[in-house]
C-alpha atoms as a PDB file:
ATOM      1  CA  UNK A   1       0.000   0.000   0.000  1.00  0.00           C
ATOM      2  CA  UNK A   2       1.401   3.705  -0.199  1.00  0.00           C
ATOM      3  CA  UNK A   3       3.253   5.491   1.986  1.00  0.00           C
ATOM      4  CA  UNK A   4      -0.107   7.633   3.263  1.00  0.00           C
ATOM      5  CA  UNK A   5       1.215   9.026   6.527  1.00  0.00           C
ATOM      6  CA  UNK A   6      -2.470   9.925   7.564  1.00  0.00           C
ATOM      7  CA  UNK A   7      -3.581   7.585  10.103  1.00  0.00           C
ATOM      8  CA  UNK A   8      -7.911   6.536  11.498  1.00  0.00           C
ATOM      9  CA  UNK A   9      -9.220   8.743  14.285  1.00  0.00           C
ATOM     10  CA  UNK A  10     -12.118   8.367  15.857  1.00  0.00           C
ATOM     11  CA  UNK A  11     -15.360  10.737  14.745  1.00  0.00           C
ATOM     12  CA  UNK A  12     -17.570  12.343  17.546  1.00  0.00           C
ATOM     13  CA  UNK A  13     -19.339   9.174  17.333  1.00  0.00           C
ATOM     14  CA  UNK A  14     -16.623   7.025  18.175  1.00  0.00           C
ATOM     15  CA  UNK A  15     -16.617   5.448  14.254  1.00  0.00           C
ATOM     16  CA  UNK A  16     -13.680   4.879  12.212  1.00  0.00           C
ATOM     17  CA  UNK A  17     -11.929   8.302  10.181  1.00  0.00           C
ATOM     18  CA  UNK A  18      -9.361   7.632   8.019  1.00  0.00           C
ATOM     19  CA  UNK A  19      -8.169  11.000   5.787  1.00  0.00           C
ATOM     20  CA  UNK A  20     -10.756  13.171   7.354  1.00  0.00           C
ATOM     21  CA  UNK A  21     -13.228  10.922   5.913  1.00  0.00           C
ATOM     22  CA  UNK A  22     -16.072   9.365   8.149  1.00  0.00           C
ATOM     23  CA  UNK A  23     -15.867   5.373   7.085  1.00  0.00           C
ATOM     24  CA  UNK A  24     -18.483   3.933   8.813  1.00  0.00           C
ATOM     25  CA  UNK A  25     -20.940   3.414   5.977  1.00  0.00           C
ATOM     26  CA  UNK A  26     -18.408   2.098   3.897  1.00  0.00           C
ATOM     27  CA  UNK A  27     -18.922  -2.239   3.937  1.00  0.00           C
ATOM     28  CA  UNK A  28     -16.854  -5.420   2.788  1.00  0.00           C
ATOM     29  CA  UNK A  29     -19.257  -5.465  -0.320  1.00  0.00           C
ATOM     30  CA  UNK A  30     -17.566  -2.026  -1.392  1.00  0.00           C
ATOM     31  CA  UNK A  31     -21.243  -0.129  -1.091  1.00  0.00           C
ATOM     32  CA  UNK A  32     -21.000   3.258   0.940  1.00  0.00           C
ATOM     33  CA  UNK A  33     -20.522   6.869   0.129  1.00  0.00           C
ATOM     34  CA  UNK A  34     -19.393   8.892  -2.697  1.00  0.00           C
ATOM     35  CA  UNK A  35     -15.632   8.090  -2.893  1.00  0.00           C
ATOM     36  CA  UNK A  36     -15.763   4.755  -0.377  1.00  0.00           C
ATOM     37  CA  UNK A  37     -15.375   2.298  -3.225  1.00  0.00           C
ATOM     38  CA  UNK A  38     -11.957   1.230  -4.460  1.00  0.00           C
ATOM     39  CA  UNK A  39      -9.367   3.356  -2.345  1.00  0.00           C
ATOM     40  CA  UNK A  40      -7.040   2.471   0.078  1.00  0.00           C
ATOM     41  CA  UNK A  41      -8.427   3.743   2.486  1.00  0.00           C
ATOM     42  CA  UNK A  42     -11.704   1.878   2.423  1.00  0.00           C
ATOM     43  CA  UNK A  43     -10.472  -1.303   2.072  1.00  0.00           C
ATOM     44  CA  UNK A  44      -9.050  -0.946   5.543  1.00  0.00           C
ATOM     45  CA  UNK A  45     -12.250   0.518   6.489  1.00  0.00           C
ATOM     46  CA  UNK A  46     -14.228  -2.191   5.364  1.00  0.00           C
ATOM     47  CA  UNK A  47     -12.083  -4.451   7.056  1.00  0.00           C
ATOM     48  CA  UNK A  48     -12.516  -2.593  10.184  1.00  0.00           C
ATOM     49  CA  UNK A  49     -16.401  -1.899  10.307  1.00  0.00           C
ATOM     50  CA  UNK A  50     -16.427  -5.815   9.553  1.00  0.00           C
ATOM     51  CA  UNK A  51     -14.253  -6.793  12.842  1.00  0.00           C
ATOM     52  CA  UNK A  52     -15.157  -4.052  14.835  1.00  0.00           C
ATOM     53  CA  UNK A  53     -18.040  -5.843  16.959  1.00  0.00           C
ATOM     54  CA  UNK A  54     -16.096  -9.364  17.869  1.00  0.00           C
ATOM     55  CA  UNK A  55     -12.680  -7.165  18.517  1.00  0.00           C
ATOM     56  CA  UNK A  56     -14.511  -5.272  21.195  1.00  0.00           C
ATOM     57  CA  UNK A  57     -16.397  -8.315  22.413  1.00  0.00           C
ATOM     58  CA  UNK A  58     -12.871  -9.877  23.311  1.00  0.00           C
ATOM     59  CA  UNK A  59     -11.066  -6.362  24.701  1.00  0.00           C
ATOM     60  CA  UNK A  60     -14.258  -6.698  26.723  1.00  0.00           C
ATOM     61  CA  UNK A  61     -12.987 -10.119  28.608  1.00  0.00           C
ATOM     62  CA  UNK A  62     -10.392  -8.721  29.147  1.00  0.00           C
ATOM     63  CA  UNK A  63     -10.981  -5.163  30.635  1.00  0.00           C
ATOM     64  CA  UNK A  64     -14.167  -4.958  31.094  1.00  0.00           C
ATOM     65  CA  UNK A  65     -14.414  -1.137  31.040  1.00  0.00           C
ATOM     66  CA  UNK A  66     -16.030   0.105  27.808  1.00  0.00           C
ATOM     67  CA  UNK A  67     -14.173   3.123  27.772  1.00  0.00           C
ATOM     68  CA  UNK A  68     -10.775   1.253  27.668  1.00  0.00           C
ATOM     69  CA  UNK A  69     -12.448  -1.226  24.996  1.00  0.00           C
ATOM     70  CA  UNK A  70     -12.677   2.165  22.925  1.00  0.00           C
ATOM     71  CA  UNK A  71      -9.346   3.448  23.688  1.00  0.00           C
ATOM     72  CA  UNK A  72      -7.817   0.358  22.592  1.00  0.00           C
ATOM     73  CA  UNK A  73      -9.311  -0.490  19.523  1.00  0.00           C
ATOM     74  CA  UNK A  74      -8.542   3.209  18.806  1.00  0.00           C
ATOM     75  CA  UNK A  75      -4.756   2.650  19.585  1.00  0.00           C
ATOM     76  CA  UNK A  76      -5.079  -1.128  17.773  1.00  0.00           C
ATOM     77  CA  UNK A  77      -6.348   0.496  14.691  1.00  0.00           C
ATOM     78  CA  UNK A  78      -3.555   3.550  14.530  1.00  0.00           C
ATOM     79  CA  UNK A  79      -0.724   0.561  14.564  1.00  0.00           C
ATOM     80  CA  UNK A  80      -2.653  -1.671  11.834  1.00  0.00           C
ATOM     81  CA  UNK A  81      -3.268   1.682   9.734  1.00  0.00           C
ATOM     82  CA  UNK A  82       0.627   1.998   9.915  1.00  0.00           C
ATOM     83  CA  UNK A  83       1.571  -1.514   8.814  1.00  0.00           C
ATOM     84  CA  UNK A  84      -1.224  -2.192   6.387  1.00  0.00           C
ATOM     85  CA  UNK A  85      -0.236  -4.065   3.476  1.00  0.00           C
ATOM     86  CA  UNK A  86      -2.245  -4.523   0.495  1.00  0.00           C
ATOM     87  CA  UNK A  87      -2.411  -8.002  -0.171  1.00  0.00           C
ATOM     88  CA  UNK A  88      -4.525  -8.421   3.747  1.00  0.00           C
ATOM     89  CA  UNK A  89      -7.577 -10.391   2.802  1.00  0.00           C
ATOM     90  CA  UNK A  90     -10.231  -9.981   5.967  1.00  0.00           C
ATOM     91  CA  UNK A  91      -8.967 -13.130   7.703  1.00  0.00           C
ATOM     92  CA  UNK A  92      -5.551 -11.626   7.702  1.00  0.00           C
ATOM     93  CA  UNK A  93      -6.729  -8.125   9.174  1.00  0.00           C
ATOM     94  CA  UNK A  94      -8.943 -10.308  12.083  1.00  0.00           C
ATOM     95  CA  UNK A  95      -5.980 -11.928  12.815  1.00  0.00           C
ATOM     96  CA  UNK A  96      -3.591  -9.127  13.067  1.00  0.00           C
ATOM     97  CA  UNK A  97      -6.194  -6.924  14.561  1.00  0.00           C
ATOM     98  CA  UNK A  98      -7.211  -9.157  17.742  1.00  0.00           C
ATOM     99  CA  UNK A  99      -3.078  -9.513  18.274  1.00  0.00           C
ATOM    100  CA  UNK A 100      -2.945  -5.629  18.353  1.00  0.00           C
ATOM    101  CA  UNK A 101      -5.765  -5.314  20.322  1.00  0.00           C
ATOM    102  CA  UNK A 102      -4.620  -7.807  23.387  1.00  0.00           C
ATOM    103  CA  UNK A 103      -1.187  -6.705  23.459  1.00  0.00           C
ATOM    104  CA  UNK A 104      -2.981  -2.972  23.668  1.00  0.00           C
ATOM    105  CA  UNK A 105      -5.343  -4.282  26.346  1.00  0.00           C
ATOM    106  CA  UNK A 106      -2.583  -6.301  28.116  1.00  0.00           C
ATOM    107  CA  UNK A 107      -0.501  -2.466  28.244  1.00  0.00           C
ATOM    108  CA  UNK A 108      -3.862  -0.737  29.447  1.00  0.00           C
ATOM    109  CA  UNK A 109      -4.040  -3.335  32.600  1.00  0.00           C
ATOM    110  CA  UNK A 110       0.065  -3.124  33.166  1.00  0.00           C
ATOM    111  CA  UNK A 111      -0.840   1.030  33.409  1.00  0.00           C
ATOM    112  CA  UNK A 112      -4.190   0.871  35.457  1.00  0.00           C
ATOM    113  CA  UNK A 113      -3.598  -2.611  38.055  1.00  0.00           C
ATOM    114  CA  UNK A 114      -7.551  -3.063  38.207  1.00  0.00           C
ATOM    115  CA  UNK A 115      -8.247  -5.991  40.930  1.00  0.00           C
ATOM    116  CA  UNK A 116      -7.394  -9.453  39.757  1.00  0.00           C
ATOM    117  CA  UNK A 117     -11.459 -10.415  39.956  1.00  0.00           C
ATOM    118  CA  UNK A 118     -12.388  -7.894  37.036  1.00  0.00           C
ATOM    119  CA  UNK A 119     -10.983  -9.850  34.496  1.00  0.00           C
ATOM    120  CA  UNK A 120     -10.282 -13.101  32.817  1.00  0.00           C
ATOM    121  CA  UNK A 121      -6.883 -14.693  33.070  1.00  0.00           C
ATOM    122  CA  UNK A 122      -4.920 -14.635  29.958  1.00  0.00           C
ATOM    123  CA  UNK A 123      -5.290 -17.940  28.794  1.00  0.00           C
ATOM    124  CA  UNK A 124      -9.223 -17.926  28.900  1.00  0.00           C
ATOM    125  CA  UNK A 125      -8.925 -14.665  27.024  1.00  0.00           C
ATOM    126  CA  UNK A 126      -6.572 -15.900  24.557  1.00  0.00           C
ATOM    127  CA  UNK A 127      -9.249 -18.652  24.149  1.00  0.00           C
ATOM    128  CA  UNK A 128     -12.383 -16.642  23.929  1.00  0.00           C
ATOM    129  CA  UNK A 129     -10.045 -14.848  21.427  1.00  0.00           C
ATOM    130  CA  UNK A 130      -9.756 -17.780  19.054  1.00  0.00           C
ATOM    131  CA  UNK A 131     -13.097 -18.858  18.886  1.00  0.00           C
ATOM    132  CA  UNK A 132     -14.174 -15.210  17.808  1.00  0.00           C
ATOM    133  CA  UNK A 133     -11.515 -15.437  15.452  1.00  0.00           C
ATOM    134  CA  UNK A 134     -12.464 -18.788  13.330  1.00  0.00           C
ATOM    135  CA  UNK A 135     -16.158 -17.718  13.866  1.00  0.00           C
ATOM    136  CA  UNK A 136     -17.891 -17.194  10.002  1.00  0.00           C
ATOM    137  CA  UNK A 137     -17.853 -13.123   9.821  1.00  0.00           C
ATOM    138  CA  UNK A 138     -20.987 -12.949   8.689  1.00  0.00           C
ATOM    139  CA  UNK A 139     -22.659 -14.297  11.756  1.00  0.00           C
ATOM    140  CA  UNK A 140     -20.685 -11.760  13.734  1.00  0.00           C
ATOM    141  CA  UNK A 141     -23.559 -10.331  16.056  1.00  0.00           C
ATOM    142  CA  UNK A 142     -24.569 -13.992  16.775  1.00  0.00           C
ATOM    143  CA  UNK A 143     -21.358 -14.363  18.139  1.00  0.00           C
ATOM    144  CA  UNK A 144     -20.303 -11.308  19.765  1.00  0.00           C
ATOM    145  CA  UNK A 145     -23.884 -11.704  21.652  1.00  0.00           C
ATOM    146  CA  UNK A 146     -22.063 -15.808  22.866  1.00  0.00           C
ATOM    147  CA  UNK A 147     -18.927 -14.165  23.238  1.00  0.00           C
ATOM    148  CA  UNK A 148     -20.712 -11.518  25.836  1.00  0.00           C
ATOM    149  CA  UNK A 149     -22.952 -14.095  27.334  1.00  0.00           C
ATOM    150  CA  UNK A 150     -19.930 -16.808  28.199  1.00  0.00           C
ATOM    151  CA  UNK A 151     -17.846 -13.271  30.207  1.00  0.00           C
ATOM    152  CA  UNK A 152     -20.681 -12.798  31.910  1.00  0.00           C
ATOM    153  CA  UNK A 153     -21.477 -15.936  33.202  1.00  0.00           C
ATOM    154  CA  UNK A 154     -18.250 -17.205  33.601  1.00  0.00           C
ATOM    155  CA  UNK A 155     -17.380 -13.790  35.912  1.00  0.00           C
ATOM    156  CA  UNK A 156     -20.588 -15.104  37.584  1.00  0.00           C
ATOM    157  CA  UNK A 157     -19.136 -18.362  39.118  1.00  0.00           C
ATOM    158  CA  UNK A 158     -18.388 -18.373  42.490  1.00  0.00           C
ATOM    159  CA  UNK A 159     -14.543 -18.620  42.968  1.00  0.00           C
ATOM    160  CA  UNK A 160     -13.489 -21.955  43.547  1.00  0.00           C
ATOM    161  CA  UNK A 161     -15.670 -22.536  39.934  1.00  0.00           C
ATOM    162  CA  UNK A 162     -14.013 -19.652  38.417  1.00  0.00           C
ATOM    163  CA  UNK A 163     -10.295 -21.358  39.107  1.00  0.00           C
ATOM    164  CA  UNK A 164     -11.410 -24.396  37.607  1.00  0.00           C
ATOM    165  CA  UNK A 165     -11.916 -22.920  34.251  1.00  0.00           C
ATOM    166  CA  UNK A 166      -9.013 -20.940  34.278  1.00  0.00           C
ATOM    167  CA  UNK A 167      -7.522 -24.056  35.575  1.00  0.00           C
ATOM    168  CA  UNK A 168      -8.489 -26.037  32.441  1.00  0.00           C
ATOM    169  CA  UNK A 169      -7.501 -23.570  29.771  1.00  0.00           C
ATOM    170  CA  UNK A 170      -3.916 -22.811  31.312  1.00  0.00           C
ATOM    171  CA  UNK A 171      -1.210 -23.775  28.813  1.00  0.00           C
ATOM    172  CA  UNK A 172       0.031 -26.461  31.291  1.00  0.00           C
ATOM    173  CA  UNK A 173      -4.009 -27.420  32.549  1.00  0.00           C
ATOM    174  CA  UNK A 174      -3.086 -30.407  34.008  1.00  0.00           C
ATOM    175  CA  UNK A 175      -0.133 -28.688  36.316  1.00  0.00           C
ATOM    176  CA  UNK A 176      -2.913 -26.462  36.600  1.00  0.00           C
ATOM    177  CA  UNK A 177      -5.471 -28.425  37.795  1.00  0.00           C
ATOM    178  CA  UNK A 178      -3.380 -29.952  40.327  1.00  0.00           C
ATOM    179  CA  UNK A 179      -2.671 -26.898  41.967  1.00  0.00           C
ATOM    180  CA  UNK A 180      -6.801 -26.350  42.458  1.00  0.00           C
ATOM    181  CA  UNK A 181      -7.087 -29.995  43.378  1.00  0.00           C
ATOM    182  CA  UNK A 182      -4.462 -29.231  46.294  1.00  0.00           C
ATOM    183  CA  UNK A 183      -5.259 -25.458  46.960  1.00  0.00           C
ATOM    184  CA  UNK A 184      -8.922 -26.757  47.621  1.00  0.00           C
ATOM    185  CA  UNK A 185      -8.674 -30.455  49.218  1.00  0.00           C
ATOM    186  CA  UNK A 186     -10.121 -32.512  46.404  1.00  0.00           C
ATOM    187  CA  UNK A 187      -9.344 -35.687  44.464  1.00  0.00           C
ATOM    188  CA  UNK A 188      -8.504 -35.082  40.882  1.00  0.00           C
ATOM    189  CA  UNK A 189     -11.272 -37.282  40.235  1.00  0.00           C
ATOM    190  CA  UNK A 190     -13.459 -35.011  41.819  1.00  0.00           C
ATOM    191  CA  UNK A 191     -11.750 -32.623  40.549  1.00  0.00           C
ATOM    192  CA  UNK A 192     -12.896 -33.397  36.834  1.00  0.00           C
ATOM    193  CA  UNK A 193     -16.163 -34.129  37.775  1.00  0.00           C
ATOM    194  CA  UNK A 194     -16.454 -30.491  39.287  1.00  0.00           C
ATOM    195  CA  UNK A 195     -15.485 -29.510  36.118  1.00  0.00           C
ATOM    196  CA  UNK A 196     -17.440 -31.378  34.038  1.00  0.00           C
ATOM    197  CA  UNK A 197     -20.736 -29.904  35.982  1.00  0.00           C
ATOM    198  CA  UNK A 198     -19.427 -26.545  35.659  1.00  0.00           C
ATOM    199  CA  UNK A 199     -19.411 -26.651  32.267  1.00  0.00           C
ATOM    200  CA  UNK A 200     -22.875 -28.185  31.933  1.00  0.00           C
ATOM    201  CA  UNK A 201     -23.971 -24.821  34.329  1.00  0.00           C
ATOM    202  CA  UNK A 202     -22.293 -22.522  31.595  1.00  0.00           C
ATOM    203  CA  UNK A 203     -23.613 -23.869  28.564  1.00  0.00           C
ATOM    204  CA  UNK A 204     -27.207 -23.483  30.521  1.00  0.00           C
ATOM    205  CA  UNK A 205     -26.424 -20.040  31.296  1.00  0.00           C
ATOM    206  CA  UNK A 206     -25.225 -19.157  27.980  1.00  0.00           C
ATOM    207  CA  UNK A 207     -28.714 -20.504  26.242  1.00  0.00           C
ATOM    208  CA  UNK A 208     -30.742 -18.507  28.799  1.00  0.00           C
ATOM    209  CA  UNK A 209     -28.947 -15.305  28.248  1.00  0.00           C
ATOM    210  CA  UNK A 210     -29.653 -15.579  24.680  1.00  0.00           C
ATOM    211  CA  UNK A 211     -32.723 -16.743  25.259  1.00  0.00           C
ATOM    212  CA  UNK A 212     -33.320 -13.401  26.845  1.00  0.00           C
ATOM    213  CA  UNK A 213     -31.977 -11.542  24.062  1.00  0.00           C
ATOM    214  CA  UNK A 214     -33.814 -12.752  21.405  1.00  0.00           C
END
């Protein structure tokens, strides 16, 4: 792409602007204002407006403050703006774009230390992240409403419940899970079995949040 050294700011309505130029009409089907179709600039855009909803669903597990959600995707979308490089298909800007956003959401906690309970540990995030990132992209409210209903019941388990998840989606689980089956005086085969139920009490959680929605 060419050297453009203008970079996307955020209009009074907190939508893309790339150029001056207010973006959010334009689409991944090239359809949107006089000028939208065929530039640089709203390829990117497209790209963007197309993400935009999953990228703050996962910033969301992690901060849970929807004015740093903002301010990163902000900051996220300055640094892809920077690097873009014309050949990015949509899968390739998703990809980039949730890596940009944690390491901008992983700086934001670093800065403001909010208490350990107010968001997910790393690992669950980085797993929330890759199911929004294989999700189909056209079915992206659908999942940013899952994506929204698993946070908020998972941050609705009671403690012990809570370190069982995080437990089993640690990068060494098993280790993991050990140190839960010590830290709280329990088998592993109980252990398991706890986790097994917990599960079973997210998945029903999940359907009746959604059931609520639609």
């Amino acid at each position: 792409m060419n050297e453009d050294t203008s970079v996307p700011a955020p209009t009074e309505s907190g939508e893309l602007s790339i150029s001056g130029r207010d973006w959010s009409e334009c689409s991944p089907g090239g359809l949107g204002p006089a000028g939208c179709e065929n530039s640089e600039a709203s390829v990117f855009a497209s790209y963007y407006m197309a993400s935009r909803a999953s990228i703050r669903a996962y910033l969301f597990t992690i901060l849970k403050d929807a004015a740093a959600c903002e301010d990163c995707m902000q900051e996220a979308a300055l640094e892809m703006w920077k690097k873009r490089q014309a050949d990015w298909s949509l899968l390739d800007f998703r990809k980039l774009a949730f890596t940009y956003a944690r390491f901008k959401a992983l700086s934001w906690l670093k800065k403001n230390k909010p208490a350990a309970h107010l968001h997910l540990s790393p690992e669950l995030s980085e797993k929330i992240s890759m199911l929004i990132t294989s999700a189909d992209t056209s079915n992206n409210n659908i999942q940013t409403e899952r994506v929204d209903a698993l946070r908020e019941c998972i941050g609705s388990l009671p403690t012990k419940q809570r370190e069982l998840i995080e437990a089993r989606y640690a990068k060494k689980h098993a280790e993991a899970l050990e140190v839960v089956a010590i830290k709280q005086s329990l088998s592993m085969n109980t252990v398991y079995k706890q986790l097994e139920r917990v599960r079973t009490k997210l998945r029903k959680c999940i359907h009746r949040k959604l059931d609520r929605r639609s």
